[in-house]
PDB file of N, CA and C in Angstrom:
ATOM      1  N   UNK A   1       4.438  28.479  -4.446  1.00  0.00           N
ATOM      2  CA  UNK A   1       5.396  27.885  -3.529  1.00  0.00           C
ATOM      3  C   UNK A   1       5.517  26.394  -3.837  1.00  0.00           C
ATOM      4  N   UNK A   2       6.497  25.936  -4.048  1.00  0.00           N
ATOM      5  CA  UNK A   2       6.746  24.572  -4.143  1.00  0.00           C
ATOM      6  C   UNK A   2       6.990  23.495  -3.502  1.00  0.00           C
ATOM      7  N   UNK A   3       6.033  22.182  -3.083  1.00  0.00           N
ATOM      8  CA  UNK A   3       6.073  21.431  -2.472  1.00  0.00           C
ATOM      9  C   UNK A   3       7.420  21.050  -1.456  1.00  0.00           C
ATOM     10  N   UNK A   4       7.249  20.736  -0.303  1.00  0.00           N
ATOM     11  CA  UNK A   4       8.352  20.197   0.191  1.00  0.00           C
ATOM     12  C   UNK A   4       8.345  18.714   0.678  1.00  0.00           C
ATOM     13  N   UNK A   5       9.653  17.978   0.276  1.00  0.00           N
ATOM     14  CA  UNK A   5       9.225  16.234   0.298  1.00  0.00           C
ATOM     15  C   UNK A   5      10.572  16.439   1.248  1.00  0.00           C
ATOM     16  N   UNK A   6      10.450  15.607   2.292  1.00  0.00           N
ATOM     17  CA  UNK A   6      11.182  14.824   3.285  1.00  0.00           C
ATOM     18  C   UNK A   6      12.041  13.259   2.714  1.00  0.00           C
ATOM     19  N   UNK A   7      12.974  13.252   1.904  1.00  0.00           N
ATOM     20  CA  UNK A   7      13.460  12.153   1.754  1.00  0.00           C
ATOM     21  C   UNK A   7      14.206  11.581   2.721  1.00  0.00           C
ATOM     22  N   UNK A   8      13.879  10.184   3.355  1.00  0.00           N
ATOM     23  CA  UNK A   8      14.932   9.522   4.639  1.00  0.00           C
ATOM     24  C   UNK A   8      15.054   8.419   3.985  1.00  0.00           C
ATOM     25  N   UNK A   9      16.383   8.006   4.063  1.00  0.00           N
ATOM     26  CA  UNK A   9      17.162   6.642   3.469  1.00  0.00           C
ATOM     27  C   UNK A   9      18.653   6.903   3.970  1.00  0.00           C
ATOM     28  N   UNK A  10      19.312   5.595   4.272  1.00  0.00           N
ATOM     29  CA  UNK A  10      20.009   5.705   4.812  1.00  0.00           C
ATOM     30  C   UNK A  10      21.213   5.212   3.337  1.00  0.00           C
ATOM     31  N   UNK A  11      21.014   5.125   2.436  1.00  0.00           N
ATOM     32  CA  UNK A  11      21.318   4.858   1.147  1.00  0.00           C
ATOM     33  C   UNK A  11      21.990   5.961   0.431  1.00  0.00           C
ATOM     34  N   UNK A  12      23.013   6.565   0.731  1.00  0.00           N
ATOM     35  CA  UNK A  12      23.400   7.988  -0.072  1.00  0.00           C
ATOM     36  C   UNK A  12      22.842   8.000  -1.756  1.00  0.00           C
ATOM     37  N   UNK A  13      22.894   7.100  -2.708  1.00  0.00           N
ATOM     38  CA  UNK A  13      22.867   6.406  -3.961  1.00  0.00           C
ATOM     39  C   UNK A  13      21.206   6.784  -3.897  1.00  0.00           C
ATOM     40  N   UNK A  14      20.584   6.611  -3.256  1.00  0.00           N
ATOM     41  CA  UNK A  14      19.352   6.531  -3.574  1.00  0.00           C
ATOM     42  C   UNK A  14      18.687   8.084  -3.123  1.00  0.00           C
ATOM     43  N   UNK A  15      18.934   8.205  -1.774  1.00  0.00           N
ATOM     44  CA  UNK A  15      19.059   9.427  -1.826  1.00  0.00           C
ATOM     45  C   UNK A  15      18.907  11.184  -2.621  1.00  0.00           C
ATOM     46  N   UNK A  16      20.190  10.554  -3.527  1.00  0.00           N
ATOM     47  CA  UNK A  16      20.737  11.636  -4.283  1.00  0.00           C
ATOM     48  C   UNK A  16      20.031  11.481  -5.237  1.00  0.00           C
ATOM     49  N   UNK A  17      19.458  10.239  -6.062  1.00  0.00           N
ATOM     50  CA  UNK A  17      18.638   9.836  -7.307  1.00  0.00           C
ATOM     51  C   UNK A  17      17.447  10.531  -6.678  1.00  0.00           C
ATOM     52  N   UNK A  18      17.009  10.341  -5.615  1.00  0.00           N
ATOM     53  CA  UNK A  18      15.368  10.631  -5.304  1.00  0.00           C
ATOM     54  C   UNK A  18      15.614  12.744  -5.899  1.00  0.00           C
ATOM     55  N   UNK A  19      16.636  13.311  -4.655  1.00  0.00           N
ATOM     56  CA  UNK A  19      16.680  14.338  -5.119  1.00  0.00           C
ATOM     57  C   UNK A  19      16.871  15.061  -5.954  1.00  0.00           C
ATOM     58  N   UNK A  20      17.739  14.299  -7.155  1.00  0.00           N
ATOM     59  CA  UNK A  20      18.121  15.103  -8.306  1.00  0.00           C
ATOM     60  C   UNK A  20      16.763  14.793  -9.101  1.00  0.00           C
ATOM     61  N   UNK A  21      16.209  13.895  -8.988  1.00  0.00           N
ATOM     62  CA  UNK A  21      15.046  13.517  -9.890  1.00  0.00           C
ATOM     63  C   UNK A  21      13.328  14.660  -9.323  1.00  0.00           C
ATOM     64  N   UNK A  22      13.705  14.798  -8.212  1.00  0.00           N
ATOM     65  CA  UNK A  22      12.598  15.449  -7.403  1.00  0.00           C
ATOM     66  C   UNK A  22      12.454  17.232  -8.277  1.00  0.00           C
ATOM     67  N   UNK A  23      13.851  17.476  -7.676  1.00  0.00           N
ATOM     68  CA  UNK A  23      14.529  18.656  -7.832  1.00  0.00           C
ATOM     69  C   UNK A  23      13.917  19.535  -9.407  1.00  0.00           C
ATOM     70  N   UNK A  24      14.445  18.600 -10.000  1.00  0.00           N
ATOM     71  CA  UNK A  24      14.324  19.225 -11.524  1.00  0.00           C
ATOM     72  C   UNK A  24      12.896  18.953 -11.944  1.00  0.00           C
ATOM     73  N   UNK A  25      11.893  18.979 -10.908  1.00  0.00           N
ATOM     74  CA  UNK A  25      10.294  18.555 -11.304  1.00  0.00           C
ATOM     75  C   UNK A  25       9.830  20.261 -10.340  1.00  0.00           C
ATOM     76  N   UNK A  26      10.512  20.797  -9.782  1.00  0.00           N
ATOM     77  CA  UNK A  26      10.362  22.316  -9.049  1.00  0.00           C
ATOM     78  C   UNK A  26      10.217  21.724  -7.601  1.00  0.00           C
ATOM     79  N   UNK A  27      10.216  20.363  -6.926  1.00  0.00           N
ATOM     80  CA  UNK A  27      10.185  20.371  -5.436  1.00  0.00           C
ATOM     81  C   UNK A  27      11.218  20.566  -4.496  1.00  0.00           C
ATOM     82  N   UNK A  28      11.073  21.597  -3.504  1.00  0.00           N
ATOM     83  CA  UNK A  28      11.906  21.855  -2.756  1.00  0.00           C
ATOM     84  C   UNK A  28      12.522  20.091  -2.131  1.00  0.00           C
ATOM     85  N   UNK A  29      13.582  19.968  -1.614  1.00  0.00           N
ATOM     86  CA  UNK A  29      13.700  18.368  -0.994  1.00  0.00           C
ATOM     87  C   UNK A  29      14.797  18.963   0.236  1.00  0.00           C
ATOM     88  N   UNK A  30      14.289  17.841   1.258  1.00  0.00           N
ATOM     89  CA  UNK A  30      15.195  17.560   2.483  1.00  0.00           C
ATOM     90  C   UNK A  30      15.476  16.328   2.900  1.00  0.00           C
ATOM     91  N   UNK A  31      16.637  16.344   3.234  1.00  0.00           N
ATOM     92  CA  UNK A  31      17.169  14.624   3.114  1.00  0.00           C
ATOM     93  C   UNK A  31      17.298  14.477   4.558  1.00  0.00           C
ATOM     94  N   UNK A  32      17.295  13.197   5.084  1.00  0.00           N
ATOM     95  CA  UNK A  32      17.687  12.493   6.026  1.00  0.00           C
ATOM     96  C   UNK A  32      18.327  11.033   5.873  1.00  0.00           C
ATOM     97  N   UNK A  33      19.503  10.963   6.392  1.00  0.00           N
ATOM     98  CA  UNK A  33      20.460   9.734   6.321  1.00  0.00           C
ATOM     99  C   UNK A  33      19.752   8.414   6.656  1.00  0.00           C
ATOM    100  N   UNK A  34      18.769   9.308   8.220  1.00  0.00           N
ATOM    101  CA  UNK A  34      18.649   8.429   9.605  1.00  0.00           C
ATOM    102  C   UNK A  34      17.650   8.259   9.979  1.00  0.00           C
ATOM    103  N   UNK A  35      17.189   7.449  10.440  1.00  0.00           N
ATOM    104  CA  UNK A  35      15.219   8.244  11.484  1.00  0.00           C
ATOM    105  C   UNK A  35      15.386   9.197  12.466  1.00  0.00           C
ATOM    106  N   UNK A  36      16.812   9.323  13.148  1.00  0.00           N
ATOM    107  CA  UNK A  36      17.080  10.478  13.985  1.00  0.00           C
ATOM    108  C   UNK A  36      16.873  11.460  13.383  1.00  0.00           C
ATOM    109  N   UNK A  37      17.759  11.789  12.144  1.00  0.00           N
ATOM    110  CA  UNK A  37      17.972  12.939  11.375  1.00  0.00           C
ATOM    111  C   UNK A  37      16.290  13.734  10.737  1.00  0.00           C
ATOM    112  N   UNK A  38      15.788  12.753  10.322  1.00  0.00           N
ATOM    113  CA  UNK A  38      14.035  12.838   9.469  1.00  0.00           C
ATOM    114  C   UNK A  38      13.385  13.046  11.060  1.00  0.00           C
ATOM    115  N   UNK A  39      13.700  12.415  11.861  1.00  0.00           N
ATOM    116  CA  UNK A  39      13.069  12.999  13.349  1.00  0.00           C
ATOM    117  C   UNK A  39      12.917  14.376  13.267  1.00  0.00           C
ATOM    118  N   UNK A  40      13.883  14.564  13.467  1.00  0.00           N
ATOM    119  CA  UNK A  40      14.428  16.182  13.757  1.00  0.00           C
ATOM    120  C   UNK A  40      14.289  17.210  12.815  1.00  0.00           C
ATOM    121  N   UNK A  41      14.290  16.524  11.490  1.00  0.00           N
ATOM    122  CA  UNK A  41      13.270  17.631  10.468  1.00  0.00           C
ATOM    123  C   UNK A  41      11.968  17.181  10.559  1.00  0.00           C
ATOM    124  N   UNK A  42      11.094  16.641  11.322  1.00  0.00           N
ATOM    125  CA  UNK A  42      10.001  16.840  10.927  1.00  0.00           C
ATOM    126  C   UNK A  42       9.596  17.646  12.201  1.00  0.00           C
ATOM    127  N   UNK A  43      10.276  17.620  13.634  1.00  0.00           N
ATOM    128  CA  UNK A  43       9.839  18.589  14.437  1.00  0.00           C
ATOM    129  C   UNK A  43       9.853  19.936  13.950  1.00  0.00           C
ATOM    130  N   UNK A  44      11.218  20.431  13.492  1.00  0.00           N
ATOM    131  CA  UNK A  44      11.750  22.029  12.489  1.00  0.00           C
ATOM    132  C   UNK A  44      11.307  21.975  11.480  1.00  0.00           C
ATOM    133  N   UNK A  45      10.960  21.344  10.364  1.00  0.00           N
ATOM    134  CA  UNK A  45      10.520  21.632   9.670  1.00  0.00           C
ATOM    135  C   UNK A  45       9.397  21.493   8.560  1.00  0.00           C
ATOM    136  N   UNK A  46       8.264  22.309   7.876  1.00  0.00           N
ATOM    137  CA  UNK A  46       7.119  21.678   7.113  1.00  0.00           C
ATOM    138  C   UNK A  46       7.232  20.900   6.148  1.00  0.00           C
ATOM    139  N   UNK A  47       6.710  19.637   5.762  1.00  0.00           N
ATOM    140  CA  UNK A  47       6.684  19.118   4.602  1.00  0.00           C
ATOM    141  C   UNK A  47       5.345  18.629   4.347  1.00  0.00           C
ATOM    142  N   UNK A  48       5.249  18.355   3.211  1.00  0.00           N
ATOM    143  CA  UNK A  48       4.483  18.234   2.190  1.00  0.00           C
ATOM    144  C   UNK A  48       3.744  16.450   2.094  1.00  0.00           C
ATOM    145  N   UNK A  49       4.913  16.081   2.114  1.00  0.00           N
ATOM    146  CA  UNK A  49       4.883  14.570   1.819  1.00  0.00           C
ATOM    147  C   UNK A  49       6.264  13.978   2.201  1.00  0.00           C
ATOM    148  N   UNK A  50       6.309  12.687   3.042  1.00  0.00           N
ATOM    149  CA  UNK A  50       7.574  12.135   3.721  1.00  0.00           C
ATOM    150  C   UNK A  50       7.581  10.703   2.219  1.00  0.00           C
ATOM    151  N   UNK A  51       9.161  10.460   2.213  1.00  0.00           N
ATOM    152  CA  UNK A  51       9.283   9.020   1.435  1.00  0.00           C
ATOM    153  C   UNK A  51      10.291   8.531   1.942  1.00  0.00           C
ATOM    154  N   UNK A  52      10.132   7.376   2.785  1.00  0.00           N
ATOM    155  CA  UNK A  52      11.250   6.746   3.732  1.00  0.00           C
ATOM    156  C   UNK A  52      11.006   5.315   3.530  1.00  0.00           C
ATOM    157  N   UNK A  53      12.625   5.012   4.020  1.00  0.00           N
ATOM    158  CA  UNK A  53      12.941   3.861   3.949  1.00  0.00           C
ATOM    159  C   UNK A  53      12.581   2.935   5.128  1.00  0.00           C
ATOM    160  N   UNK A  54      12.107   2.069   5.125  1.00  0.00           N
ATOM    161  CA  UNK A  54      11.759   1.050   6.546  1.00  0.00           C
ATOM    162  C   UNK A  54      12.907   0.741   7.695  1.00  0.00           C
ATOM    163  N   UNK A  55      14.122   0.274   6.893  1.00  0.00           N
ATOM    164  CA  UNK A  55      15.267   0.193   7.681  1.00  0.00           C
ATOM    165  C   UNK A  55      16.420   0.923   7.879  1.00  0.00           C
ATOM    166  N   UNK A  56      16.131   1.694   8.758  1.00  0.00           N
ATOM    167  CA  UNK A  56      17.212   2.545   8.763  1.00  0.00           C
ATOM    168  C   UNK A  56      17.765   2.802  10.155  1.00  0.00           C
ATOM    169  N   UNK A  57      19.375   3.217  10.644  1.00  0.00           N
ATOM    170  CA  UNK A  57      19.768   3.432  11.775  1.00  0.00           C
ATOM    171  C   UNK A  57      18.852   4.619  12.691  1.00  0.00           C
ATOM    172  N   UNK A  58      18.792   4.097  14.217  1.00  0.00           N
ATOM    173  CA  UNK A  58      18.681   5.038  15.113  1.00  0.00           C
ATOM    174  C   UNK A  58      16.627   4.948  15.289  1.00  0.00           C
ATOM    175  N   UNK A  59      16.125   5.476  13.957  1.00  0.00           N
ATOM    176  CA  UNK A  59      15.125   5.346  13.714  1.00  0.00           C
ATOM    177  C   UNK A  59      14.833   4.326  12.922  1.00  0.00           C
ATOM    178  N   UNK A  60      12.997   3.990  12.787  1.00  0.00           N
ATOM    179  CA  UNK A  60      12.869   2.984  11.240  1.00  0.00           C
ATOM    180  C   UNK A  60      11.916   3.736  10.878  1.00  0.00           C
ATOM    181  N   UNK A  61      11.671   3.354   9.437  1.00  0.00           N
ATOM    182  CA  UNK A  61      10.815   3.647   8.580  1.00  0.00           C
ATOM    183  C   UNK A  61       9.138   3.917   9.662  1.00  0.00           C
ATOM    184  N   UNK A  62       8.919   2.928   9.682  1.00  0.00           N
ATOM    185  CA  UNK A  62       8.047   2.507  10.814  1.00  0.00           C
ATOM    186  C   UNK A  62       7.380   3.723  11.651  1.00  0.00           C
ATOM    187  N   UNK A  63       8.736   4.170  12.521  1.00  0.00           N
ATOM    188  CA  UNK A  63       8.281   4.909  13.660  1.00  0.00           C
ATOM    189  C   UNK A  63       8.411   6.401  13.269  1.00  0.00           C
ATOM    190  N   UNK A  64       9.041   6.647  11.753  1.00  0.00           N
ATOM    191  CA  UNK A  64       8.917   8.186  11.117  1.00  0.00           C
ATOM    192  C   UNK A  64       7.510   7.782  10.845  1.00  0.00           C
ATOM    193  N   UNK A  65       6.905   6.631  10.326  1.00  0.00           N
ATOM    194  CA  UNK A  65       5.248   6.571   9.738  1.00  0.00           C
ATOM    195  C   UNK A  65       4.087   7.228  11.470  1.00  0.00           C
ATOM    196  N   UNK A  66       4.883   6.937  11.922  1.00  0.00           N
ATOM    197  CA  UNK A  66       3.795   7.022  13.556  1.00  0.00           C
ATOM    198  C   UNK A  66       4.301   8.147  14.140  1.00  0.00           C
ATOM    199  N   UNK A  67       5.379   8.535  13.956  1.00  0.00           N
ATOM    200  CA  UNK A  67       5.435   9.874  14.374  1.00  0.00           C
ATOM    201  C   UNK A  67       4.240  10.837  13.633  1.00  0.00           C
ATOM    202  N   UNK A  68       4.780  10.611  12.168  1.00  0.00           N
ATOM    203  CA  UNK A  68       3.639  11.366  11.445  1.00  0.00           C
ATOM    204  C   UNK A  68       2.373  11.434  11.300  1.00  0.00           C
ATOM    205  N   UNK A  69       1.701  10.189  11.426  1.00  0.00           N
ATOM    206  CA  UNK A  69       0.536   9.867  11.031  1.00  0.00           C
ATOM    207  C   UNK A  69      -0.272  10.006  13.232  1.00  0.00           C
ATOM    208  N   UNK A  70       1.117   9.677  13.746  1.00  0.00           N
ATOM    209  CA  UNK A  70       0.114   9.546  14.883  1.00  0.00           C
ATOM    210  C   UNK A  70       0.224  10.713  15.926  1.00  0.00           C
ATOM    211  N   UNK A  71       1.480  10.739  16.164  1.00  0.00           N
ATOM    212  CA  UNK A  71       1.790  11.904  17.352  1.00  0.00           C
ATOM    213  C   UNK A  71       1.491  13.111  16.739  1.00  0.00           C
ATOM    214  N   UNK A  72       1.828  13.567  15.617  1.00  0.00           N
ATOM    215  CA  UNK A  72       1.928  14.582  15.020  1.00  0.00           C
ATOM    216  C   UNK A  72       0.335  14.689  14.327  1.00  0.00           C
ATOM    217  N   UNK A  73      -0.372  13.444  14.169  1.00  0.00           N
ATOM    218  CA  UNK A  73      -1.674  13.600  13.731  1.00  0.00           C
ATOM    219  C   UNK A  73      -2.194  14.813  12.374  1.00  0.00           C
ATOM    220  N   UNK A  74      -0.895  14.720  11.695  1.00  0.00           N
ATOM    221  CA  UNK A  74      -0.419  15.463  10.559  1.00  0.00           C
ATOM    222  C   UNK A  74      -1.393  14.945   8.988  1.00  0.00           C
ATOM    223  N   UNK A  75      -2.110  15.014   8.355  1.00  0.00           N
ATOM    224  CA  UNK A  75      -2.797  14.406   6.473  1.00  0.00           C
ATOM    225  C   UNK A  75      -1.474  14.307   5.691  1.00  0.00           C
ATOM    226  N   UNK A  76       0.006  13.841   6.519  1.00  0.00           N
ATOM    227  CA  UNK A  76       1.041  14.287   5.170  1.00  0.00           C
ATOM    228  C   UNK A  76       1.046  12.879   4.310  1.00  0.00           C
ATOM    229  N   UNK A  77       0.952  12.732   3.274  1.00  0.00           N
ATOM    230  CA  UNK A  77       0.996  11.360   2.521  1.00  0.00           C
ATOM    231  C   UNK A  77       2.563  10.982   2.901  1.00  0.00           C
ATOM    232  N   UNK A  78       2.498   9.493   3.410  1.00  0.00           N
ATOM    233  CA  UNK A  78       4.025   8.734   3.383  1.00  0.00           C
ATOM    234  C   UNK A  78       3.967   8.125   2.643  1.00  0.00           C
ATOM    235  N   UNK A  79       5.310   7.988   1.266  1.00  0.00           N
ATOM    236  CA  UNK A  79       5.271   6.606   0.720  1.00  0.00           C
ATOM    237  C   UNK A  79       6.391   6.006   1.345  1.00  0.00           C
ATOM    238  N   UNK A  80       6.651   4.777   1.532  1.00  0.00           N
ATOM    239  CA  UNK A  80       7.495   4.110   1.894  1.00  0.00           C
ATOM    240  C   UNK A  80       8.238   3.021   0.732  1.00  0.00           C
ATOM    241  N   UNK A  81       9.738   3.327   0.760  1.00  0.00           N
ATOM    242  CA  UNK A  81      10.846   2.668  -0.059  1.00  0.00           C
ATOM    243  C   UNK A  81      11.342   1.043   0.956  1.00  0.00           C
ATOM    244  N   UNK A  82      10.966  -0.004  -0.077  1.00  0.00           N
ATOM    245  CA  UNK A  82      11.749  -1.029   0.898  1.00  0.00           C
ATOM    246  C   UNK A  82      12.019  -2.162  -0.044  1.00  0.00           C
ATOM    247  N   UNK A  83      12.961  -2.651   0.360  1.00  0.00           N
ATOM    248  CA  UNK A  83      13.550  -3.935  -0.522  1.00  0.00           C
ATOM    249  C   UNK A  83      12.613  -5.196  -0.717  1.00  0.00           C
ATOM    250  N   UNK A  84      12.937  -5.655  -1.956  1.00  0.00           N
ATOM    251  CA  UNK A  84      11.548  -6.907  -1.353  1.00  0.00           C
ATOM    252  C   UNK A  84      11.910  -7.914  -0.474  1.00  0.00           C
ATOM    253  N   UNK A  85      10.975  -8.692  -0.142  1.00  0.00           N
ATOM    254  CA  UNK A  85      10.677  -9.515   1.108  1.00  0.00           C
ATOM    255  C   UNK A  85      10.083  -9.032   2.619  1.00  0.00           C
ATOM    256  N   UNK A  86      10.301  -7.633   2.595  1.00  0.00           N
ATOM    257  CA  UNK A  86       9.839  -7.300   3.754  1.00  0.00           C
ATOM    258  C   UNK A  86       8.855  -6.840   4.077  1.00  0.00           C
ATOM    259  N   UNK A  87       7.785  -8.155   3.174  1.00  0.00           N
ATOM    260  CA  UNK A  87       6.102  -7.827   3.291  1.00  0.00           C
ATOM    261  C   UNK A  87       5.356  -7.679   4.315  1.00  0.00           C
ATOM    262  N   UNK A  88       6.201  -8.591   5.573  1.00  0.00           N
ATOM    263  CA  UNK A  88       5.754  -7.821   6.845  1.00  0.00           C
ATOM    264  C   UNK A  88       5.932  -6.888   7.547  1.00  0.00           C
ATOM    265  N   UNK A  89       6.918  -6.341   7.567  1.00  0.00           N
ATOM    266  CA  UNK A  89       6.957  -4.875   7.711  1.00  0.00           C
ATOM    267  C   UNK A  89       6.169  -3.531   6.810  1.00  0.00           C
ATOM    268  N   UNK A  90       6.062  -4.024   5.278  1.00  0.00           N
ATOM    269  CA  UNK A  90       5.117  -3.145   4.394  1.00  0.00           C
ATOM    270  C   UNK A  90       3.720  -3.534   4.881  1.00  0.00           C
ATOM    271  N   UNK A  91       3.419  -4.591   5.252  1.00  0.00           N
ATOM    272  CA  UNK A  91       2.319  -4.345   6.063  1.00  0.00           C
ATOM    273  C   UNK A  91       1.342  -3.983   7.225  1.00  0.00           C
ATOM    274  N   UNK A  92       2.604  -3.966   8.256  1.00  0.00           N
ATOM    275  CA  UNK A  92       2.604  -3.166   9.625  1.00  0.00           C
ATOM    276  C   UNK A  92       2.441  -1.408   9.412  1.00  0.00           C
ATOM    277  N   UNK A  93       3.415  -1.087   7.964  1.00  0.00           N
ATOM    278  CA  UNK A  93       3.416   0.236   7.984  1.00  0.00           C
ATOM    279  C   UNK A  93       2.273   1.133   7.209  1.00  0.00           C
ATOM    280  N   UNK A  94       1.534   0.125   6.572  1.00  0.00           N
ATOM    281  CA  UNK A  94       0.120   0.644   5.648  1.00  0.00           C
ATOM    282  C   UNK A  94      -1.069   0.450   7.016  1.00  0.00           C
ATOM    283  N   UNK A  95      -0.826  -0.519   8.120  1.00  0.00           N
ATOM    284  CA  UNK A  95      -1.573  -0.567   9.007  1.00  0.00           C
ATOM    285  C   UNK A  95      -1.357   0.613  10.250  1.00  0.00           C
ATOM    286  N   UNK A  96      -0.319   1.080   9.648  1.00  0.00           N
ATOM    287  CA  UNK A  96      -0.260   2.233  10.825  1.00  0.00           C
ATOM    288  C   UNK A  96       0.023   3.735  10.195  1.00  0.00           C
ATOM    289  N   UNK A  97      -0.456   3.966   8.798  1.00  0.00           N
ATOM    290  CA  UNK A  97      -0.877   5.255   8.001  1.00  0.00           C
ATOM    291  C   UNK A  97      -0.299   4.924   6.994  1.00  0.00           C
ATOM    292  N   UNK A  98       0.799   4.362   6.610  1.00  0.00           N
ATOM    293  CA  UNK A  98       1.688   4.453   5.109  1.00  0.00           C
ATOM    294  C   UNK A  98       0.580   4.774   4.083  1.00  0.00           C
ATOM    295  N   UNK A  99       0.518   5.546   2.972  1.00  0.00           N
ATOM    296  CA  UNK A  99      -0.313   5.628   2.009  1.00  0.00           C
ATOM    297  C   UNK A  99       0.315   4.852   0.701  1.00  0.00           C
ATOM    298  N   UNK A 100       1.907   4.852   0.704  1.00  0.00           N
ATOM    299  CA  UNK A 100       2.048   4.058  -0.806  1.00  0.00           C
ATOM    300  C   UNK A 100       3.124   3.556  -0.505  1.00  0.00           C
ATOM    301  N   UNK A 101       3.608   2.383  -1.563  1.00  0.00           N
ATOM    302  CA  UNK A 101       4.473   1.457  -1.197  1.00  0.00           C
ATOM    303  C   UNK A 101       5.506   1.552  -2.187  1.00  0.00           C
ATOM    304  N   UNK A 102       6.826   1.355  -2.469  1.00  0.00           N
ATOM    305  CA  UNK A 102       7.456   1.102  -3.677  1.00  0.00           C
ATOM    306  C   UNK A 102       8.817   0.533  -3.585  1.00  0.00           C
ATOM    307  N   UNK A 103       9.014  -0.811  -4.335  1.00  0.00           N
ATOM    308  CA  UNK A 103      10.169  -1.721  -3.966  1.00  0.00           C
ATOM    309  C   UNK A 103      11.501  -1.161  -4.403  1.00  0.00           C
ATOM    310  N   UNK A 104      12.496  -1.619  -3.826  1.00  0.00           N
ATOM    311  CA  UNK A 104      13.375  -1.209  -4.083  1.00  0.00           C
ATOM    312  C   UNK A 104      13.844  -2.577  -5.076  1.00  0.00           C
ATOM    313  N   UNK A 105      14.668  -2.728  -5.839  1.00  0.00           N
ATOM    314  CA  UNK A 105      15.270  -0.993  -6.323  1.00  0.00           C
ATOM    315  C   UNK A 105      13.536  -0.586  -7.058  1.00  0.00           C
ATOM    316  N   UNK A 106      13.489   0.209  -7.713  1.00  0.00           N
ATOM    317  CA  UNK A 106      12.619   1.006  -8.104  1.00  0.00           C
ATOM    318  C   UNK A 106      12.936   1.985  -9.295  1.00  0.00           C
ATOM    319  N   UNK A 107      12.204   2.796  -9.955  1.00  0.00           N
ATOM    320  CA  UNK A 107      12.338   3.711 -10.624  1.00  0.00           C
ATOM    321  C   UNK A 107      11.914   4.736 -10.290  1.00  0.00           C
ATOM    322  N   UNK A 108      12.827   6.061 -11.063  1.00  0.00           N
ATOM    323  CA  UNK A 108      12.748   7.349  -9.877  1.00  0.00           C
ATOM    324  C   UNK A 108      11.421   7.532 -11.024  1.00  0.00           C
ATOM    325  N   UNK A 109      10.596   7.032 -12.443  1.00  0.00           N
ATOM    326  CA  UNK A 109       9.817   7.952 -12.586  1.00  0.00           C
ATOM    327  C   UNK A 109       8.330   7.433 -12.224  1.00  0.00           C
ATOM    328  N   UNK A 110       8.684   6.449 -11.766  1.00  0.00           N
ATOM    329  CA  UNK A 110       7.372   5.939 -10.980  1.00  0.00           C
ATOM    330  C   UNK A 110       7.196   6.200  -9.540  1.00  0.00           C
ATOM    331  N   UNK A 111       8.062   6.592  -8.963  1.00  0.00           N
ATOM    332  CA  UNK A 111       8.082   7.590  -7.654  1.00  0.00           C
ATOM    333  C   UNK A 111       7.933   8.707  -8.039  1.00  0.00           C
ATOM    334  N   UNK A 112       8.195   9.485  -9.036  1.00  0.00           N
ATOM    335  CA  UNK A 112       7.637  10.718  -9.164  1.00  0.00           C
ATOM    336  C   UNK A 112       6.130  11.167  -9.626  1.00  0.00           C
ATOM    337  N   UNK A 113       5.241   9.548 -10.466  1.00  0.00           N
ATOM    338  CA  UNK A 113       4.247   9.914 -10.834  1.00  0.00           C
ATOM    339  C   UNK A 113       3.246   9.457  -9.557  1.00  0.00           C
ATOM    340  N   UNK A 114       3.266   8.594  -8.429  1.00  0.00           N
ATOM    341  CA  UNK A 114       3.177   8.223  -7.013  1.00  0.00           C
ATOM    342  C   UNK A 114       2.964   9.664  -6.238  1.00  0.00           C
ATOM    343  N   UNK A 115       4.373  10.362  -6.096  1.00  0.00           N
ATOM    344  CA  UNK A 115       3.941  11.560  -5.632  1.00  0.00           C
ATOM    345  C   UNK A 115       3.285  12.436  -6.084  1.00  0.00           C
ATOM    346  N   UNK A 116       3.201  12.270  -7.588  1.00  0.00           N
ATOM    347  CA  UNK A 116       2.280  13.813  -8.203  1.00  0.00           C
ATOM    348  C   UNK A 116       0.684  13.024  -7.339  1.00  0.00           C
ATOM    349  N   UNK A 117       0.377  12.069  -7.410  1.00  0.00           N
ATOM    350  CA  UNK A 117      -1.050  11.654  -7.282  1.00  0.00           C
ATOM    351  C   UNK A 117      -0.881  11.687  -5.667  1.00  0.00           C
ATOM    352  N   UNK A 118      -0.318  11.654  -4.795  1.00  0.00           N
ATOM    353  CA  UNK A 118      -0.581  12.134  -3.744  1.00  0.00           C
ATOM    354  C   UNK A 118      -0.463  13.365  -3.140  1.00  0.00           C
ATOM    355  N   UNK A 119       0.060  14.487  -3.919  1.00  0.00           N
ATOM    356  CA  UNK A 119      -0.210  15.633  -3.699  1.00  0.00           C
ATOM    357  C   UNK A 119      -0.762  16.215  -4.334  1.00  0.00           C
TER     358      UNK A 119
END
């Protein structure tokens, strides 16, 4: 059975790179626009490993990390996608479970070798 990754970004462009790049490695993927949207798949549905963006509508990066890591009291590895400068926020979110970090822009094959080592 093949992993399932939770991608949230509110970035269609990035998005679609995470998944087409995910995809063709055998991982199942589910996207979210929003933190609403990644809300609501993580109540419905299992994943594997979440990779979200810090700023995003409705929800943030942030409070998908504490949903997961806290309410849900879930082992799922989060990495978190964020532009640079927003070292204080990458550091609020490693203080409240984030397991890995990666700047934007970024490369999809260093996010893919990130996730092989956390799952």
């Amino acid at each position: 059975m093949s992993k399932r990754i939770l991608v949230a970004d509110d970035e269609a462009l990035i998005t679609k790179t995470i998944k087409f790049r995910l995809q063709r490695e055998g991982y199942e993927i589910l996207t979210a626009s929003d933190g609403k949207e990644a809300m609501e798949l993580l109540d419905k549905e299992h994943v594997d490993l979440v990779v979200t963006d810090l700023l995003m509508p409705v929800h943030s990066g942030l409070e998908i990390i504490q949903k997961v890591k806290g309410t849900m009291q879930q082992k799922i590895p989060v990495i978190v996608l964020s532009a640079a400068g927003l070292e204080k926020n990458v550091v609020e979110a490693f203080n409240i479970g984030a397991d890995d970090f990666v700047t934007k822009p970024f490369s999809p094959e260093e996010l893919s070798l990130r996730i092989k080592k956390l799952l």
